[in-house]
C-alpha atoms as a PDB file:
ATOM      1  CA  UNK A   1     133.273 123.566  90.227  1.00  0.00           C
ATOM      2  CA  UNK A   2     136.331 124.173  87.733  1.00  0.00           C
ATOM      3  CA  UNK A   3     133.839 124.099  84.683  1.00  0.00           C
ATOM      4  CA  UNK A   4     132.050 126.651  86.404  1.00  0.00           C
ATOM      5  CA  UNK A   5     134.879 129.098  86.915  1.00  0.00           C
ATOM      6  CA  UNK A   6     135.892 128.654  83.359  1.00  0.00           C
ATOM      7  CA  UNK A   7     133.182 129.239  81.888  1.00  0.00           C
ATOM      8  CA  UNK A   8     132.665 132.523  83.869  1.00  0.00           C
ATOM      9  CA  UNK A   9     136.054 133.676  82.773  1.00  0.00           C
ATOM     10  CA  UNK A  10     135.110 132.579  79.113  1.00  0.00           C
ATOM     11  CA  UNK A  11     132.051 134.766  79.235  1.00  0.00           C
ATOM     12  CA  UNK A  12     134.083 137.816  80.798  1.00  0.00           C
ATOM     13  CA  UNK A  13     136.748 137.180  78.081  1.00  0.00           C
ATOM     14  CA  UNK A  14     134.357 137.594  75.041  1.00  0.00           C
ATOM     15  CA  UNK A  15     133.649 141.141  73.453  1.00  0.00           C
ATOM     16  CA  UNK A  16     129.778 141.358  74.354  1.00  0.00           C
ATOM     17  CA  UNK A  17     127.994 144.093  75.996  1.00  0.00           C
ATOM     18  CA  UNK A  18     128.030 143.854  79.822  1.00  0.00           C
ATOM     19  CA  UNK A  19     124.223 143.637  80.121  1.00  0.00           C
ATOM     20  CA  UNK A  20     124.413 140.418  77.823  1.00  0.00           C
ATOM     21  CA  UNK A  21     127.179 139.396  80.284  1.00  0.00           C
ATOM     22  CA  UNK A  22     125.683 139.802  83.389  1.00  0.00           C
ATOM     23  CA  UNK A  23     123.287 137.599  81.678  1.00  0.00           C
ATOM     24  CA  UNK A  24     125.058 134.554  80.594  1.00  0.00           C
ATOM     25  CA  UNK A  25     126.928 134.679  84.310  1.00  0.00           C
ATOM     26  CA  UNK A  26     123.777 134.630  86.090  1.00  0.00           C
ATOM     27  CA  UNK A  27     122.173 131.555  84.138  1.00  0.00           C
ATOM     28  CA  UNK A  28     125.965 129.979  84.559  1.00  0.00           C
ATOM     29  CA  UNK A  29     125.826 130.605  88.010  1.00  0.00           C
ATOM     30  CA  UNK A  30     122.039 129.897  89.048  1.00  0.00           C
ATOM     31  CA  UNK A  31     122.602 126.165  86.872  1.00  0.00           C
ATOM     32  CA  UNK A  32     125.795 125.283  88.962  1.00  0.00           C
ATOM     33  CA  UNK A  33     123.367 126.293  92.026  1.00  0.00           C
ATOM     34  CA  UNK A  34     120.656 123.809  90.407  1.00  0.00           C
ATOM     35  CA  UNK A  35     123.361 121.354  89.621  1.00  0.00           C
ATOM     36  CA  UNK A  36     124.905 121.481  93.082  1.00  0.00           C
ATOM     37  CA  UNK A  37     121.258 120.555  94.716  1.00  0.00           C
ATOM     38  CA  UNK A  38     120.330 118.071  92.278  1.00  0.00           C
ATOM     39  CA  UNK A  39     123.255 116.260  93.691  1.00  0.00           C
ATOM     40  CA  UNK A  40     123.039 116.655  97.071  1.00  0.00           C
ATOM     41  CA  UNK A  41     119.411 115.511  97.016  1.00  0.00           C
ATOM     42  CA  UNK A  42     120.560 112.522  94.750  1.00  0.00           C
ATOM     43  CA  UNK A  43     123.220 111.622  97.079  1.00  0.00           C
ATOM     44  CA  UNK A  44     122.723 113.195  99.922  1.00  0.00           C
ATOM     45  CA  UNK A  45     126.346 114.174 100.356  1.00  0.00           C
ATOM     46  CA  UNK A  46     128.863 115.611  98.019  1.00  0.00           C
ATOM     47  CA  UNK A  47     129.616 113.260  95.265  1.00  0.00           C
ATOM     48  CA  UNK A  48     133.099 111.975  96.481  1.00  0.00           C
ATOM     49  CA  UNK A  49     131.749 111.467  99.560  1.00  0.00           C
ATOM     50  CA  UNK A  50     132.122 107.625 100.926  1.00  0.00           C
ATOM     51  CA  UNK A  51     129.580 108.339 103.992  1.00  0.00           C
ATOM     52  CA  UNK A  52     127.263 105.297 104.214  1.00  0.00           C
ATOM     53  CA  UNK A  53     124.591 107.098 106.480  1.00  0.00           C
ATOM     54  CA  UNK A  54     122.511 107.586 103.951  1.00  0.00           C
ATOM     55  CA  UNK A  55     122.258 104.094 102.808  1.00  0.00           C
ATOM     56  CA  UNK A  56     118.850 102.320 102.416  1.00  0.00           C
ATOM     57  CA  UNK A  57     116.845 105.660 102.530  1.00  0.00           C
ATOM     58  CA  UNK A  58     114.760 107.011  99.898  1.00  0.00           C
ATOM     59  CA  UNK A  59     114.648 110.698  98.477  1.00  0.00           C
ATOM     60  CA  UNK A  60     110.525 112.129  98.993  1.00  0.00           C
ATOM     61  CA  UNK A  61     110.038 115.451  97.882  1.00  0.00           C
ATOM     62  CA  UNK A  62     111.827 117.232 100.209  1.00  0.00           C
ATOM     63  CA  UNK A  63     112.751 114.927 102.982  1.00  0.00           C
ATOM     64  CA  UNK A  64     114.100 111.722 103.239  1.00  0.00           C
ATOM     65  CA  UNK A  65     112.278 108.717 104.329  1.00  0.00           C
ATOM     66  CA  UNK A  66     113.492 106.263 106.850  1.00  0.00           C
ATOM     67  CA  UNK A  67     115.135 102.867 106.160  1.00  0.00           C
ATOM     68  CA  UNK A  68     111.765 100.766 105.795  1.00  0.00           C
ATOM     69  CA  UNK A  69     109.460 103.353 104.935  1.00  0.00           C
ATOM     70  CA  UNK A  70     107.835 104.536 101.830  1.00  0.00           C
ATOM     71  CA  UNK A  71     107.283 107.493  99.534  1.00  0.00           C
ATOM     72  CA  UNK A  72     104.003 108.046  98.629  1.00  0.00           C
ATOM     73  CA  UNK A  73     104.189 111.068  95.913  1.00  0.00           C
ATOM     74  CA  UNK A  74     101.826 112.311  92.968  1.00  0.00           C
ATOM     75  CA  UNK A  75     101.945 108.630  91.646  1.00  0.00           C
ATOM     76  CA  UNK A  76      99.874 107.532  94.318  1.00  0.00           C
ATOM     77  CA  UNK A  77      97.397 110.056  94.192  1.00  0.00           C
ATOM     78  CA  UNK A  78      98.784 112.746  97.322  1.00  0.00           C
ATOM     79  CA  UNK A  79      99.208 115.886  97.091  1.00  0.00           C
ATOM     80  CA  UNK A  80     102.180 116.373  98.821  1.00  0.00           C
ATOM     81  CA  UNK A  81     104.960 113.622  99.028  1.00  0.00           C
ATOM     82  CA  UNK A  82     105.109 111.765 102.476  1.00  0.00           C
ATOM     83  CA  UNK A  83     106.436 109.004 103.562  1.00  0.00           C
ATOM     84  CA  UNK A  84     104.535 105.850 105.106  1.00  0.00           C
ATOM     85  CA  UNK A  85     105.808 103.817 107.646  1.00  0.00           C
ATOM     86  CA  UNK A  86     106.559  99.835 107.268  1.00  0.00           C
ATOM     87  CA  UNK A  87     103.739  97.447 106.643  1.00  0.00           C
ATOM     88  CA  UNK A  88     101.136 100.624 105.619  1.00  0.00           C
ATOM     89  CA  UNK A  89     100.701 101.758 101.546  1.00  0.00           C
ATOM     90  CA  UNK A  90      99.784 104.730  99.983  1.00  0.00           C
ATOM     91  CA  UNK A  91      96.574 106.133  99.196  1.00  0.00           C
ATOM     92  CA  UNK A  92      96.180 109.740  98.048  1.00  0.00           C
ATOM     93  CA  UNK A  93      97.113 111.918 101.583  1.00  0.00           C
ATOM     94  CA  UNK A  94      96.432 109.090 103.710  1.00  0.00           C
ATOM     95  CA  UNK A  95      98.086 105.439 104.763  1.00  0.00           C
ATOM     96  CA  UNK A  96      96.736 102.031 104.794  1.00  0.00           C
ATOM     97  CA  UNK A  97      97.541  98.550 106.256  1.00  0.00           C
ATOM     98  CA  UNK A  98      96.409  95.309 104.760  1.00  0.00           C
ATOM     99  CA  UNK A  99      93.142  95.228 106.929  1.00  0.00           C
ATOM    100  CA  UNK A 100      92.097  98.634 105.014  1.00  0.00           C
ATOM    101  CA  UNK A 101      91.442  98.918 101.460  1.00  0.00           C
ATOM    102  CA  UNK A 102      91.909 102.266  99.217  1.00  0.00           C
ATOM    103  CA  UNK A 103      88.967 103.571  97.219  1.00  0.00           C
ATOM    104  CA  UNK A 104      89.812 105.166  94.122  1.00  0.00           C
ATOM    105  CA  UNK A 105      86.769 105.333  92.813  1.00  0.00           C
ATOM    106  CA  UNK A 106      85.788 108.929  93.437  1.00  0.00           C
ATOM    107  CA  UNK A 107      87.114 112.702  93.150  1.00  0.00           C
ATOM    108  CA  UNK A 108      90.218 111.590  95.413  1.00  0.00           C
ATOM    109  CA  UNK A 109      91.802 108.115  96.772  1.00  0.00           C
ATOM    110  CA  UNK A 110      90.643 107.897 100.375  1.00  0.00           C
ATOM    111  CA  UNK A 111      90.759 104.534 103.158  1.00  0.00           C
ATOM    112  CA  UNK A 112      87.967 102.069 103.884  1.00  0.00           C
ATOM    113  CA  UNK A 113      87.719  99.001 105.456  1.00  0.00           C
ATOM    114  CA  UNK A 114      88.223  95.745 103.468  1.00  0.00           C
ATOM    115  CA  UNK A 115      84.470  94.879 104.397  1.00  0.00           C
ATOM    116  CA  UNK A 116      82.558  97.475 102.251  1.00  0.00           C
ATOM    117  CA  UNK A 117      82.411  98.676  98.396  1.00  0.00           C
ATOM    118  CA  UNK A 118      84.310 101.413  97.221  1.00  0.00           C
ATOM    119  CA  UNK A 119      81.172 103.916  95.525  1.00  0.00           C
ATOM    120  CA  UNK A 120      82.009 107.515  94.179  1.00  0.00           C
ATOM    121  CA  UNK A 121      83.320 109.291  97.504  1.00  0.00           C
ATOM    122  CA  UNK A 122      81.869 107.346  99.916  1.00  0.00           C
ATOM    123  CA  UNK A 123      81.412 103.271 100.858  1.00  0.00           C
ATOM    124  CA  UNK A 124      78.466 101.002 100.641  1.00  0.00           C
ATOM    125  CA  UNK A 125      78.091  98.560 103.629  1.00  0.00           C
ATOM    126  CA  UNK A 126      76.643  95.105 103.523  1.00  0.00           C
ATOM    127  CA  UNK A 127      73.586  95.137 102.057  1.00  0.00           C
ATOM    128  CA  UNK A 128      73.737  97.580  99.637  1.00  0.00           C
ATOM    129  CA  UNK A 129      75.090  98.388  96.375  1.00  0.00           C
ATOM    130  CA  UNK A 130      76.759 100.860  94.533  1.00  0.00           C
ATOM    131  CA  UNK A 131      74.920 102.414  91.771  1.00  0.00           C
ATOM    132  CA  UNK A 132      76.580 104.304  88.922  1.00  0.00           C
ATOM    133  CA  UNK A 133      73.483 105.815  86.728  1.00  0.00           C
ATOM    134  CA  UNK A 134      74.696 108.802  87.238  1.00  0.00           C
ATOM    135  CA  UNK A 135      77.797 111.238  87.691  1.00  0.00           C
ATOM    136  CA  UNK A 136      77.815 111.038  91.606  1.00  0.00           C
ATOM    137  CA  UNK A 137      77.691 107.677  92.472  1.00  0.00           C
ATOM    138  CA  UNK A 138      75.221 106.490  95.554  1.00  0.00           C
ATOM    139  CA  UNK A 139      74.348 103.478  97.921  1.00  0.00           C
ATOM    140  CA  UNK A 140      71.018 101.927  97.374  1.00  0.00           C
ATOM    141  CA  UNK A 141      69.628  98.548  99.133  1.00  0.00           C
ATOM    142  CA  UNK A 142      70.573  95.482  97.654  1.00  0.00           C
ATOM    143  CA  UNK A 143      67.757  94.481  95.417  1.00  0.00           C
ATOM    144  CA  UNK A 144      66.785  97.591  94.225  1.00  0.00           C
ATOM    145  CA  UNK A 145      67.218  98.661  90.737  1.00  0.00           C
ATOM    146  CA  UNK A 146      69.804 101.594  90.191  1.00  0.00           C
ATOM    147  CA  UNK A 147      67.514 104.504  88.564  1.00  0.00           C
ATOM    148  CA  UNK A 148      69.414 107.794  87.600  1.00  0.00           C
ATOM    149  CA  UNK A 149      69.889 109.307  90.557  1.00  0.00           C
ATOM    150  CA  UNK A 150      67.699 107.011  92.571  1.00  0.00           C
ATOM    151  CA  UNK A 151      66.963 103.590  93.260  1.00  0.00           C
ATOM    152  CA  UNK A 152      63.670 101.556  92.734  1.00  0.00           C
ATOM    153  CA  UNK A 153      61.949  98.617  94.501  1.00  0.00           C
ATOM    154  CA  UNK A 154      61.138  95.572  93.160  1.00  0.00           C
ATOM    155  CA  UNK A 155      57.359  96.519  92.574  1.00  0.00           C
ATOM    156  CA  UNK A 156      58.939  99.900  90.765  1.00  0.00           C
ATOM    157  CA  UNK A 157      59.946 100.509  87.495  1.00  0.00           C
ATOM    158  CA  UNK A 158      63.036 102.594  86.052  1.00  0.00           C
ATOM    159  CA  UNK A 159      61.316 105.065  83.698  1.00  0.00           C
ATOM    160  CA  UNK A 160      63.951 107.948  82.190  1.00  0.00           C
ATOM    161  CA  UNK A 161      65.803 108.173  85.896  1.00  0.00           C
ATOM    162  CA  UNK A 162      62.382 108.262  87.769  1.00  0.00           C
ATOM    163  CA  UNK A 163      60.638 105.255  89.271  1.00  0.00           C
ATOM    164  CA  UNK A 164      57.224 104.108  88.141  1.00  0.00           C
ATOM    165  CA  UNK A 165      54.894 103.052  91.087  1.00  0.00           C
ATOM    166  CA  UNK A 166      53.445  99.504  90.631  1.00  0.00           C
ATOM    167  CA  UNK A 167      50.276 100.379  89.281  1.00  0.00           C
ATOM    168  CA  UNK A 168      52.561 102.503  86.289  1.00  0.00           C
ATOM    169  CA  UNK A 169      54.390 101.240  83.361  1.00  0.00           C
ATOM    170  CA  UNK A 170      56.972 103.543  81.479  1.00  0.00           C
ATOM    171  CA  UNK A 171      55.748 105.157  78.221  1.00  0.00           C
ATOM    172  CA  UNK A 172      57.502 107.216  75.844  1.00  0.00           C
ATOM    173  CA  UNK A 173      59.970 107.787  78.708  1.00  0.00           C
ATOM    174  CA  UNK A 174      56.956 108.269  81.412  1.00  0.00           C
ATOM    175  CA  UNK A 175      55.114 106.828  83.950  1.00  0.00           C
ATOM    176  CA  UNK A 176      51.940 106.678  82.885  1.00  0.00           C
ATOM    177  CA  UNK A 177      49.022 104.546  84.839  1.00  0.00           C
ATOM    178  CA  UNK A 178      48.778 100.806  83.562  1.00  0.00           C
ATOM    179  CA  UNK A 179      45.449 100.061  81.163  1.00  0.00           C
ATOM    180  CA  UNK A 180      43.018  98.188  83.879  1.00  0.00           C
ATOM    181  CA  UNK A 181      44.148 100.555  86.249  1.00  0.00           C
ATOM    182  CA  UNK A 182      41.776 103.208  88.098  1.00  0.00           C
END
Protein backbone atom coordinates (compact mmCIF):
# COMPACT_ATOMS: atom_id res chain seq x y z
CA UNK A 1 0.00 0.00 0.00
CA UNK A 2 3.04 2.52 0.58
CA UNK A 3 4.03 2.18 -3.22
CA UNK A 4 0.67 3.13 -3.92
CA UNK A 5 0.55 6.34 -1.92
CA UNK A 6 3.84 7.34 -3.36
CA UNK A 7 3.26 7.05 -6.43
CA UNK A 8 0.00 9.12 -6.15
CA UNK A 9 1.94 11.88 -4.53
CA UNK A 10 4.63 11.50 -7.37
CA UNK A 11 1.97 12.01 -9.98
CA UNK A 12 0.40 15.11 -8.02
CA UNK A 13 4.00 16.45 -7.64
CA UNK A 14 4.80 16.57 -11.45
CA UNK A 15 3.89 19.73 -13.64
CA UNK A 16 1.20 17.98 -15.99
CA UNK A 17 -2.18 19.12 -16.78
CA UNK A 18 -4.81 17.91 -14.26
CA UNK A 19 -6.83 15.98 -16.88
CA UNK A 20 -3.54 13.91 -17.62
CA UNK A 21 -3.44 13.59 -13.79
CA UNK A 22 -6.63 12.45 -13.00
CA UNK A 23 -5.54 9.97 -15.48
CA UNK A 24 -2.41 8.42 -14.30
CA UNK A 25 -4.22 8.35 -10.55
CA UNK A 26 -7.06 6.46 -11.75
CA UNK A 27 -4.98 3.64 -13.64
CA UNK A 28 -2.63 3.83 -10.25
CA UNK A 29 -5.49 3.38 -8.26
CA UNK A 30 -7.80 0.85 -10.30
CA UNK A 31 -4.17 -1.54 -10.59
CA UNK A 32 -3.65 -1.45 -6.71
CA UNK A 33 -7.56 -2.46 -6.75
CA UNK A 34 -6.57 -5.35 -9.36
CA UNK A 35 -3.47 -6.07 -7.39
CA UNK A 36 -5.25 -6.21 -4.05
CA UNK A 37 -7.82 -9.03 -5.56
CA UNK A 38 -5.34 -10.92 -7.36
CA UNK A 39 -4.03 -11.58 -3.94
CA UNK A 40 -6.76 -12.23 -2.01
CA UNK A 41 -7.99 -14.78 -4.55
CA UNK A 42 -4.35 -16.25 -4.60
CA UNK A 43 -4.27 -16.48 -0.96
CA UNK A 44 -7.32 -16.10 0.20
CA UNK A 45 -6.29 -13.79 3.01
CA UNK A 46 -4.03 -10.84 3.13
CA UNK A 47 -0.54 -11.79 2.36
CA UNK A 48 0.94 -11.70 5.98
CA UNK A 49 -1.72 -13.54 7.03
CA UNK A 50 -0.68 -17.05 8.88
CA UNK A 51 -4.51 -18.36 8.81
CA UNK A 52 -4.37 -22.04 7.77
CA UNK A 53 -8.21 -22.27 6.90
CA UNK A 54 -7.66 -22.08 3.64
CA UNK A 55 -5.29 -24.89 3.35
CA UNK A 56 -5.87 -27.80 0.88
CA UNK A 57 -8.55 -25.83 -1.15
CA UNK A 58 -8.34 -24.89 -4.64
CA UNK A 59 -9.13 -21.39 -6.30
CA UNK A 60 -12.25 -22.10 -9.31
CA UNK A 61 -13.28 -19.16 -10.99
CA UNK A 62 -14.92 -17.47 -8.49
CA UNK A 63 -15.35 -19.78 -5.61
CA UNK A 64 -13.33 -22.01 -3.85
CA UNK A 65 -13.60 -25.68 -3.97
CA UNK A 66 -13.63 -27.93 -1.01
CA UNK A 67 -10.69 -29.95 0.40
CA UNK A 68 -11.11 -33.13 -1.97
CA UNK A 69 -12.88 -31.68 -4.71
CA UNK A 70 -12.02 -30.55 -8.13
CA UNK A 71 -12.05 -27.64 -10.55
CA UNK A 72 -13.31 -28.36 -13.68
CA UNK A 73 -12.70 -24.96 -15.82
CA UNK A 74 -12.35 -24.14 -19.70
CA UNK A 75 -9.58 -26.90 -19.78
CA UNK A 76 -12.02 -29.46 -19.42
CA UNK A 77 -14.37 -28.33 -21.81
CA UNK A 78 -17.22 -26.25 -19.27
CA UNK A 79 -18.34 -23.30 -19.67
CA UNK A 80 -18.34 -22.05 -16.43
CA UNK A 81 -15.78 -23.25 -13.72
CA UNK A 82 -17.31 -25.70 -11.07
CA UNK A 83 -16.11 -27.78 -8.88
CA UNK A 84 -16.66 -31.73 -8.74
CA UNK A 85 -16.89 -33.60 -5.79
CA UNK A 86 -14.34 -36.59 -4.75
CA UNK A 87 -14.16 -39.71 -6.82
CA UNK A 88 -16.24 -37.85 -10.00
CA UNK A 89 -14.06 -35.98 -13.13
CA UNK A 90 -14.81 -33.41 -15.36
CA UNK A 91 -16.52 -33.40 -18.52
CA UNK A 92 -17.61 -30.16 -20.20
CA UNK A 93 -20.74 -28.82 -17.64
CA UNK A 94 -21.26 -32.12 -16.28
CA UNK A 95 -19.45 -34.81 -13.70
CA UNK A 96 -18.52 -38.34 -14.07
CA UNK A 97 -17.51 -41.37 -11.90
CA UNK A 98 -15.45 -44.25 -13.11
CA UNK A 99 -18.61 -46.32 -14.15
CA UNK A 100 -19.38 -43.34 -16.78
CA UNK A 101 -17.28 -42.44 -19.59
CA UNK A 102 -17.03 -38.76 -21.28
CA UNK A 103 -17.68 -38.40 -25.00
CA UNK A 104 -15.79 -35.83 -26.64
CA UNK A 105 -16.44 -36.67 -29.78
CA UNK A 106 -19.10 -34.17 -30.77
CA UNK A 107 -20.04 -30.28 -30.65
CA UNK A 108 -19.58 -30.48 -26.68
CA UNK A 109 -18.11 -33.13 -23.99
CA UNK A 110 -21.19 -34.78 -22.52
CA UNK A 111 -21.53 -38.36 -20.04
CA UNK A 112 -22.27 -41.90 -21.21
CA UNK A 113 -22.07 -45.06 -19.83
CA UNK A 114 -18.82 -47.11 -20.13
CA UNK A 115 -20.96 -49.74 -22.19
CA UNK A 116 -21.61 -47.77 -25.46
CA UNK A 117 -19.48 -45.78 -28.25
CA UNK A 118 -18.98 -42.28 -28.08
CA UNK A 119 -20.53 -41.05 -31.97
CA UNK A 120 -20.86 -37.24 -32.86
CA UNK A 121 -23.45 -36.02 -30.08
CA UNK A 122 -24.99 -38.97 -29.27
CA UNK A 123 -23.95 -42.92 -28.26
CA UNK A 124 -24.18 -46.10 -30.19
CA UNK A 125 -25.36 -49.16 -28.12
CA UNK A 126 -24.36 -52.73 -28.64
CA UNK A 127 -24.85 -53.65 -31.86
CA UNK A 128 -24.19 -50.84 -33.74
CA UNK A 129 -21.55 -48.69 -34.96
CA UNK A 130 -20.56 -45.34 -35.34
CA UNK A 131 -20.23 -44.08 -38.77
CA UNK A 132 -18.25 -40.97 -39.69
CA UNK A 133 -18.94 -40.44 -43.68
CA UNK A 134 -20.13 -37.48 -42.99
CA UNK A 135 -20.06 -34.15 -40.83
CA UNK A 136 -22.78 -35.36 -38.28
CA UNK A 137 -21.87 -38.53 -37.21
CA UNK A 138 -24.76 -41.45 -36.86
CA UNK A 139 -25.46 -45.05 -35.46
CA UNK A 140 -26.00 -47.69 -38.01
CA UNK A 141 -26.35 -51.67 -37.31
CA UNK A 142 -23.34 -53.50 -36.99
CA UNK A 143 -22.66 -54.99 -40.34
CA UNK A 144 -23.77 -52.43 -42.40
CA UNK A 145 -21.55 -50.39 -44.50
CA UNK A 146 -21.26 -46.60 -43.45
CA UNK A 147 -22.63 -44.66 -46.73
CA UNK A 148 -22.55 -40.75 -46.53
CA UNK A 149 -25.17 -40.03 -44.56
CA UNK A 150 -26.62 -43.49 -44.49
CA UNK A 151 -25.85 -46.94 -43.97
CA UNK A 152 -26.15 -49.98 -46.40
CA UNK A 153 -26.88 -53.73 -46.02
CA UNK A 154 -24.87 -56.35 -46.93
CA UNK A 155 -26.79 -57.03 -50.30
CA UNK A 156 -26.31 -52.95 -50.89
CA UNK A 157 -23.74 -51.12 -52.34
CA UNK A 158 -22.14 -47.59 -51.33
CA UNK A 159 -22.49 -45.59 -54.57
CA UNK A 160 -21.46 -41.56 -54.09
CA UNK A 161 -23.31 -41.55 -50.38
CA UNK A 162 -26.42 -43.46 -51.76
CA UNK A 163 -26.94 -47.21 -51.55
CA UNK A 164 -27.29 -49.38 -54.62
CA UNK A 165 -30.07 -52.09 -54.28
CA UNK A 166 -28.77 -55.65 -55.01
CA UNK A 167 -29.81 -55.93 -58.40
CA UNK A 168 -27.52 -52.31 -58.99
CA UNK A 169 -23.88 -51.82 -59.27
CA UNK A 170 -22.33 -48.21 -58.96
CA UNK A 171 -21.37 -46.49 -62.25
CA UNK A 172 -19.76 -43.32 -62.83
CA UNK A 173 -20.86 -42.52 -59.26
CA UNK A 174 -24.55 -44.14 -59.88
CA UNK A 175 -26.62 -46.85 -59.37
CA UNK A 176 -27.37 -48.09 -62.39
CA UNK A 177 -29.22 -51.71 -62.94
CA UNK A 178 -26.63 -54.69 -63.25
CA UNK A 179 -26.21 -56.15 -67.14
CA UNK A 180 -28.50 -59.54 -66.88
CA UNK A 181 -30.77 -57.65 -64.95
CA UNK A 182 -34.56 -56.89 -66.02
Amino acid sequence: MAHIVDDIARILATPVPRRQAFRLLGRVLAGGFAGAVGMKAQFGNSPNSNSNSNAGTVVCGFTRCQKGQTCCDTNQGCTKPFCANAGQSCCGDYTFTSSQQCCRTGSSPFVAAKTQNCCGNTTCGSGQTCCTTCSRPFCAASGNTCCGTTSCSSNEVCCNGSCCAAHESCKSGRCQASSGSK
